[in-house]
N, C-alpha and C. Protein backbone atom coordinates (compact mmCIF):
# COMPACT_ATOMS: atom_id res chain seq x y z
N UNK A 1 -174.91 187.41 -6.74
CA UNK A 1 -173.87 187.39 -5.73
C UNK A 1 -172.98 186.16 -5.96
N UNK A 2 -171.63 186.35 -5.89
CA UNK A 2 -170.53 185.45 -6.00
C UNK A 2 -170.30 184.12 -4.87
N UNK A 3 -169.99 183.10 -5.10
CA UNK A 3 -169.54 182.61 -3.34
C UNK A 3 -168.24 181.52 -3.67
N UNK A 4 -167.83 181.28 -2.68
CA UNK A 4 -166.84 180.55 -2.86
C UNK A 4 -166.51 179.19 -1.92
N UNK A 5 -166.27 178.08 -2.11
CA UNK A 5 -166.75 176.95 -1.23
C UNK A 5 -165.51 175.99 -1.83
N UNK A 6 -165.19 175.47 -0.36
CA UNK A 6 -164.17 174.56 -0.49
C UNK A 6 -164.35 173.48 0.63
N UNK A 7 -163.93 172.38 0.02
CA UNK A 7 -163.61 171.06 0.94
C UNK A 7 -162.28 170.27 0.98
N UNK A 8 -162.38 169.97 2.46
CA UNK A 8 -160.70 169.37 2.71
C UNK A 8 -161.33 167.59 2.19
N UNK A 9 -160.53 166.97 1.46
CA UNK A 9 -160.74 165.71 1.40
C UNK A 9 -160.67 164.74 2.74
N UNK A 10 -159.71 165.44 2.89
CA UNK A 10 -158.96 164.28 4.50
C UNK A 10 -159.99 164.44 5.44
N UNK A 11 -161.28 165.51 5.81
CA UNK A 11 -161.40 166.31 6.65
C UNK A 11 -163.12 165.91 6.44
N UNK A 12 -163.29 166.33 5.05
CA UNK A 12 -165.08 166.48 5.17
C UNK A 12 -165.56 165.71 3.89
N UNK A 13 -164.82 164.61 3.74
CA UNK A 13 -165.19 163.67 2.74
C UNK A 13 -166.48 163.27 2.91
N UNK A 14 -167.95 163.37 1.28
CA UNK A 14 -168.86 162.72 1.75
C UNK A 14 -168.81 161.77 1.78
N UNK A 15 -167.74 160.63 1.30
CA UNK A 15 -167.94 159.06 1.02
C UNK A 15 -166.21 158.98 0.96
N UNK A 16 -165.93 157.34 1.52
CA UNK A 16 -164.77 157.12 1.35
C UNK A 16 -165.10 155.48 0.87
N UNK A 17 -164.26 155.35 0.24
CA UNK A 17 -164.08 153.57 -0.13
C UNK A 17 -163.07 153.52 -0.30
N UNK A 18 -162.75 152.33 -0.06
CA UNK A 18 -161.11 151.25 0.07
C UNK A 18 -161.53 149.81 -0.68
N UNK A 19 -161.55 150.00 -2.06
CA UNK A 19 -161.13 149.09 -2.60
C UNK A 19 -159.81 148.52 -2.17
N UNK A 20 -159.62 147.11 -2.93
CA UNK A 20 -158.50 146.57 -3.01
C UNK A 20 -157.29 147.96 -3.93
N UNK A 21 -156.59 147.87 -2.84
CA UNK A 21 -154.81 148.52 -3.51
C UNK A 21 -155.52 149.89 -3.80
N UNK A 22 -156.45 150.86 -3.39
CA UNK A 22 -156.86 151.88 -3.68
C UNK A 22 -157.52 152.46 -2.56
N UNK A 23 -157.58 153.96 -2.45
CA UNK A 23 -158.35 154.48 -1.75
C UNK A 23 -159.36 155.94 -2.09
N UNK A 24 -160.53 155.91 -2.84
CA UNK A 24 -161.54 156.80 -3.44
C UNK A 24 -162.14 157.99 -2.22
N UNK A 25 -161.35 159.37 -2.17
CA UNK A 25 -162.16 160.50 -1.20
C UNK A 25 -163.47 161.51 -2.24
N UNK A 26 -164.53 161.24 -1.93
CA UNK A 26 -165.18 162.21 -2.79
C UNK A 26 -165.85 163.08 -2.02
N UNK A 27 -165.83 164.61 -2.21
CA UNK A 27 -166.32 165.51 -1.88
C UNK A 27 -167.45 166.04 -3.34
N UNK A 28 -168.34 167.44 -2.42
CA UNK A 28 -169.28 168.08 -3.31
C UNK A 28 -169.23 169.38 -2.83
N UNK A 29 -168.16 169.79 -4.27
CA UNK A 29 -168.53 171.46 -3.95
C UNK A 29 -169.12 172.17 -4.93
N UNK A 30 -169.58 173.24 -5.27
CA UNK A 30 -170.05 173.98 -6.26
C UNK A 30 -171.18 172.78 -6.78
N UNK A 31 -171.83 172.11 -6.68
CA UNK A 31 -172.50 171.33 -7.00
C UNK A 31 -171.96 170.58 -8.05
N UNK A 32 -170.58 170.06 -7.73
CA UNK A 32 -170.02 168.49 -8.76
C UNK A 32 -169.53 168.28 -7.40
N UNK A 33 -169.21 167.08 -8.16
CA UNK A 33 -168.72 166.06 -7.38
C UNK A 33 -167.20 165.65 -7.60
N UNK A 34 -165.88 166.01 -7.17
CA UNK A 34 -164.88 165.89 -7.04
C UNK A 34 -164.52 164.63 -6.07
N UNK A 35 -163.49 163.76 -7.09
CA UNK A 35 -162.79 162.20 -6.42
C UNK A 35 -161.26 162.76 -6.15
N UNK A 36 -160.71 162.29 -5.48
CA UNK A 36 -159.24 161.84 -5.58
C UNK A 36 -158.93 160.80 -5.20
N UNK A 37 -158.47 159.96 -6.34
CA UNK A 37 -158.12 158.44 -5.96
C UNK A 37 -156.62 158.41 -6.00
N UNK A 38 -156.54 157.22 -5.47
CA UNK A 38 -155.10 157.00 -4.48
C UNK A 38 -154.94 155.64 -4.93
N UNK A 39 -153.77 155.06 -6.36
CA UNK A 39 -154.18 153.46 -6.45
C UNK A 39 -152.73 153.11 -6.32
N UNK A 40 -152.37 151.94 -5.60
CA UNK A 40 -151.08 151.51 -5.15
C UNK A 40 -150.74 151.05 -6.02
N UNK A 41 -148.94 150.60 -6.01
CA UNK A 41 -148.13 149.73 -6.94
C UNK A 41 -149.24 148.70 -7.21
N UNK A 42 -148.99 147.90 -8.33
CA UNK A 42 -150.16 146.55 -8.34
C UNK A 42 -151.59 146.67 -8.91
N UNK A 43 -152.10 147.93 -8.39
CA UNK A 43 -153.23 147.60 -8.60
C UNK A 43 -153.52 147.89 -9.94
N UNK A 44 -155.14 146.94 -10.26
CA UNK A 44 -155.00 147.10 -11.90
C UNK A 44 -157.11 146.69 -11.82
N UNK A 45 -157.66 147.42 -12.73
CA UNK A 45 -159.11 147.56 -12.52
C UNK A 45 -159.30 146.43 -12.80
N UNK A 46 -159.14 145.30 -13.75
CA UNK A 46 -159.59 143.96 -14.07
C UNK A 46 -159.39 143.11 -12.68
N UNK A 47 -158.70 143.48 -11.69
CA UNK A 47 -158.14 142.29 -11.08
C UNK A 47 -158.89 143.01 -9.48
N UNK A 48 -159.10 144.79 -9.19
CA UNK A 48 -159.22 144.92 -8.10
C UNK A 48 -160.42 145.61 -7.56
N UNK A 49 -160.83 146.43 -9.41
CA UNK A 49 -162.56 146.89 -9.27
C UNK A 49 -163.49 145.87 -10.02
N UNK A 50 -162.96 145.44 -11.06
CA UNK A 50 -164.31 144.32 -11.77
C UNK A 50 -165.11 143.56 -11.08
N UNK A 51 -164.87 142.74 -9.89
CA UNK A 51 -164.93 141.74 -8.97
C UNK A 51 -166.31 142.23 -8.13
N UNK A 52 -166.05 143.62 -7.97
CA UNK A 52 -166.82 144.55 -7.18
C UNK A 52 -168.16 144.97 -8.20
N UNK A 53 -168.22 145.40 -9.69
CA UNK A 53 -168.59 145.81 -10.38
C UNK A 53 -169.49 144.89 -11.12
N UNK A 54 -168.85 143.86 -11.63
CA UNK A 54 -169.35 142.71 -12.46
C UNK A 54 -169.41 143.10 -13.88
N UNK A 55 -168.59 143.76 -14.74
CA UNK A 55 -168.15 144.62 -15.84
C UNK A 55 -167.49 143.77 -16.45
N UNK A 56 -167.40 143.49 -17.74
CA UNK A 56 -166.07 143.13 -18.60
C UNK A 56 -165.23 144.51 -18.31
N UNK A 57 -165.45 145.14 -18.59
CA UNK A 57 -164.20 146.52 -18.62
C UNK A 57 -165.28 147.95 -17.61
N UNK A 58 -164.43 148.57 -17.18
CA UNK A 58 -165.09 149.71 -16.50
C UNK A 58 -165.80 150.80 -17.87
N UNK A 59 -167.17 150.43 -16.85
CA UNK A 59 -167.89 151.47 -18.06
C UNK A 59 -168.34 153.00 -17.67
N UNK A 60 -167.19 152.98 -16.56
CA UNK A 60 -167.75 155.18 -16.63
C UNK A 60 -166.53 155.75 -17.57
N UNK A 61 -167.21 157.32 -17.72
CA UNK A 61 -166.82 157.98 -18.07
C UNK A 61 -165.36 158.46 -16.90
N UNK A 62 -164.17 159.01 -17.60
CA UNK A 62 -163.40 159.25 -16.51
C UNK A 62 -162.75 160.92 -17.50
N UNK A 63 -162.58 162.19 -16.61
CA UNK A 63 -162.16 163.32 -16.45
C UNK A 63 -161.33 163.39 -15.46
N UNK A 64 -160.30 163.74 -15.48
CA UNK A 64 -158.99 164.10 -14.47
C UNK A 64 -157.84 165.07 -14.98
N UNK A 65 -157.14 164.86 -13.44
CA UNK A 65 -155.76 165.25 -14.07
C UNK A 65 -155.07 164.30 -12.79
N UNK A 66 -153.65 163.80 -13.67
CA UNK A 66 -153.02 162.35 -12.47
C UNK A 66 -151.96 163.76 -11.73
N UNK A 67 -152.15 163.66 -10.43
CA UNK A 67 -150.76 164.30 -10.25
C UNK A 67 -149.42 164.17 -9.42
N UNK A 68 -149.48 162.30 -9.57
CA UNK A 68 -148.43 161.58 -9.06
C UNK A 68 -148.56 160.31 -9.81
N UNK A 69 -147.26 159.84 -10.30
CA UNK A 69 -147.30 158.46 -10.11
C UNK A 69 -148.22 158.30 -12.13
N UNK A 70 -148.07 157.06 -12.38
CA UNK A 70 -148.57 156.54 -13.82
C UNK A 70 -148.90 155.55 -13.62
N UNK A 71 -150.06 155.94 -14.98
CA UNK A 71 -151.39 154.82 -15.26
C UNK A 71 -151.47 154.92 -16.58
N UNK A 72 -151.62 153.28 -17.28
CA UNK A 72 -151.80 152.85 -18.22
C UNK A 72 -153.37 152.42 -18.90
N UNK A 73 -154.50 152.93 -19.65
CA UNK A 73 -155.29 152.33 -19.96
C UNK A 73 -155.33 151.77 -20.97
N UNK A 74 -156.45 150.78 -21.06
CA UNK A 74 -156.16 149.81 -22.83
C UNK A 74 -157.90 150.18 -22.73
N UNK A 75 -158.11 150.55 -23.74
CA UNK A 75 -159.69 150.50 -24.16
C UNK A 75 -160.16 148.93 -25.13
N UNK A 76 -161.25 148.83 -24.80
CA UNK A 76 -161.76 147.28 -25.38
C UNK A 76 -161.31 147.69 -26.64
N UNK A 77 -161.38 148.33 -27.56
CA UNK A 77 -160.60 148.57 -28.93
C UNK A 77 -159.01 147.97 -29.00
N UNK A 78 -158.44 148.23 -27.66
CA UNK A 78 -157.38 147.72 -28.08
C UNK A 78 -156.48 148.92 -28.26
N UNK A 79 -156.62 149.72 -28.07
CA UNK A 79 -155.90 151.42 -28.12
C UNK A 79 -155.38 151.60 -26.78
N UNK A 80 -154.29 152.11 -26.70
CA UNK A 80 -153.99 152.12 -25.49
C UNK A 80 -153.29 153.14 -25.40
N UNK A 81 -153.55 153.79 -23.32
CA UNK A 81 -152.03 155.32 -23.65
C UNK A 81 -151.83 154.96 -22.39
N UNK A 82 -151.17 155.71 -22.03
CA UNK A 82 -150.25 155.85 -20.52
C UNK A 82 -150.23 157.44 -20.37
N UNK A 83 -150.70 157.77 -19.14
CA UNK A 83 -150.45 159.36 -18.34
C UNK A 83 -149.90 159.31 -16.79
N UNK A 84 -149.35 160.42 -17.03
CA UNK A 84 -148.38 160.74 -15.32
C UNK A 84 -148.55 161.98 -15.46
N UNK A 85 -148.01 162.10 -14.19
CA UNK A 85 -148.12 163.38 -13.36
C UNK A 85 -147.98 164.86 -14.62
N UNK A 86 -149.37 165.11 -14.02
CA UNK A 86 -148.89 166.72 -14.83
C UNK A 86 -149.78 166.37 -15.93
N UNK A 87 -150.35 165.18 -16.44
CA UNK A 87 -151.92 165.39 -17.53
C UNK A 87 -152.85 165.23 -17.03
N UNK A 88 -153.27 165.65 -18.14
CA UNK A 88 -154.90 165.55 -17.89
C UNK A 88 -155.59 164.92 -18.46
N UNK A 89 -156.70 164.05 -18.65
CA UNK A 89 -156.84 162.82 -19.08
C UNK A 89 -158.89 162.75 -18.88
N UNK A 90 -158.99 162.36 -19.95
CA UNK A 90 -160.49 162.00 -20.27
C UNK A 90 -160.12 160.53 -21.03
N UNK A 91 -161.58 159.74 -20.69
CA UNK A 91 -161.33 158.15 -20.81
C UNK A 91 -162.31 157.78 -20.81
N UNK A 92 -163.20 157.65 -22.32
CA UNK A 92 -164.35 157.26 -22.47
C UNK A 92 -164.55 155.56 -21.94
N UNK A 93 -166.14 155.05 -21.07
CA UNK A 93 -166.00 153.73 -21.39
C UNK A 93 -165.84 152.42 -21.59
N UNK A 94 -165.31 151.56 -21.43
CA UNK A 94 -165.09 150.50 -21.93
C UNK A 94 -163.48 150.40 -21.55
N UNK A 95 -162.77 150.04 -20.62
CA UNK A 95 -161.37 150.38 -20.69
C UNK A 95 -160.96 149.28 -19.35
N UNK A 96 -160.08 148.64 -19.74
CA UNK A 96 -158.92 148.18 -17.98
C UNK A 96 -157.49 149.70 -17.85
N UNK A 97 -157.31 149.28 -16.53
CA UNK A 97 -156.21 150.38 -16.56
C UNK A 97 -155.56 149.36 -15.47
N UNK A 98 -154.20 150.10 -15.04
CA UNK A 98 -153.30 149.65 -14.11
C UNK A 98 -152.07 151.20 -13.79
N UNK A 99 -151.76 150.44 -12.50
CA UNK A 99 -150.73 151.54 -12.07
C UNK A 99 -149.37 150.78 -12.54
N UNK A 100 -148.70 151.60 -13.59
CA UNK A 100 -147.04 151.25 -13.74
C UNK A 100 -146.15 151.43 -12.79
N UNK A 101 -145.10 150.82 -12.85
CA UNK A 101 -143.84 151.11 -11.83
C UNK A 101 -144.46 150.62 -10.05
N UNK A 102 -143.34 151.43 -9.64
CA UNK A 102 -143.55 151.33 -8.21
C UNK A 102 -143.98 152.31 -7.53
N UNK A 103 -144.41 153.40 -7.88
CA UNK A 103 -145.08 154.60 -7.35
C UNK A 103 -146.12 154.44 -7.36
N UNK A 104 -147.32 154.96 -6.30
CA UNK A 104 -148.09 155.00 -5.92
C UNK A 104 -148.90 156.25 -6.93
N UNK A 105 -150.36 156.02 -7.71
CA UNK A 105 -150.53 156.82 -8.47
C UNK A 105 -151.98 157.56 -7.55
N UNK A 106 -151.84 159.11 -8.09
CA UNK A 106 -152.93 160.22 -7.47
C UNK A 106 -153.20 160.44 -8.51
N UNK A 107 -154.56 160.65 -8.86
CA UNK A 107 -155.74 161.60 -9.46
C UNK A 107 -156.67 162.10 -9.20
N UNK A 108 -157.31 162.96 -9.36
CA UNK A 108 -158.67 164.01 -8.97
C UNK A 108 -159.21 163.85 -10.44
N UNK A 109 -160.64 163.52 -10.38
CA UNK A 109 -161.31 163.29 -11.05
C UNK A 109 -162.87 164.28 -10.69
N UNK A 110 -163.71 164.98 -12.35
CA UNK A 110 -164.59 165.58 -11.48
C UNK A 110 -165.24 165.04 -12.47
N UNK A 111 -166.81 165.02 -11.77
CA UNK A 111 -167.91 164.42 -12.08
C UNK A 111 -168.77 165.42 -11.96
C-alpha cells in the first residue's frame, strides 16, 4: 500500500535553531530528514557556526537545492564554487561557506 505524508515547516517543525544570522527548520517525513535553512546577508560558517561546533571547517556532508539568494563555498583544498537560486548542490566535508550580496539566502537540504 502507497501513502503519502507531508509537513508544514512553519507549522510542525521537529527542531528549530537560530544560530547567529541564520535560522535551521527541520522536519521528518518519509523517514529523512528534511532542513530549510534561512542564512542572512553576512553570515558566513567560520565566523557564525564554527564557534558553536569547534571545527576548523564544517565537516557534514551537505545535499540541497538553494532556492533564493547565493552562497559561496571554499573547500579546505582551496576549490571553490558559488550557487543560487535554481541549483542544486552537494558539498562534501571540510568546507567554509558565506552568503554573497545582500539577499537573504534559502535552501532545503535532505538528510
Amino acid at each position: 500500500m502507497s501513502s503519502v505524508e507531508k509537513k508544514t515547516f512553519a507549522t510542525e517543525a521537529a527542531e528549530v535553531m537560530e544560530p547567529n544570522n541564520a535560522k535551521v527548520e527541520i522536519v521528518n517525513v518519509g523517514g529523512n530528514r528534511v532542513m530549510k535553512i534561512a542564512a542572512q546577508p553576512g553570515w558566513v560558517w567560520s565566523k557564525d557556526i564554527k564557534p558553536l561546533v569547534g571545527t576548523e571547517s564544517c565537516q557534514a556532508k551537505h545535499l540541497g537545492v538553494i532556492v533564493e539568494g547565493t552562497i559561496t563555498c571554499r573547500h579546505d583544498d582551496g576549490s571553490e564554487i558559488t550557487y543560487t537560486a535554481g541549483d542544486a548542490y552537494s558539498i562534501e566535508p571540510g568546507h567554509d561557506a558565506w552568503v554573497v550580496g545582500d539577499t537573504k539566502a534559502i535552501a532545503y537540504e535532505f538528510h
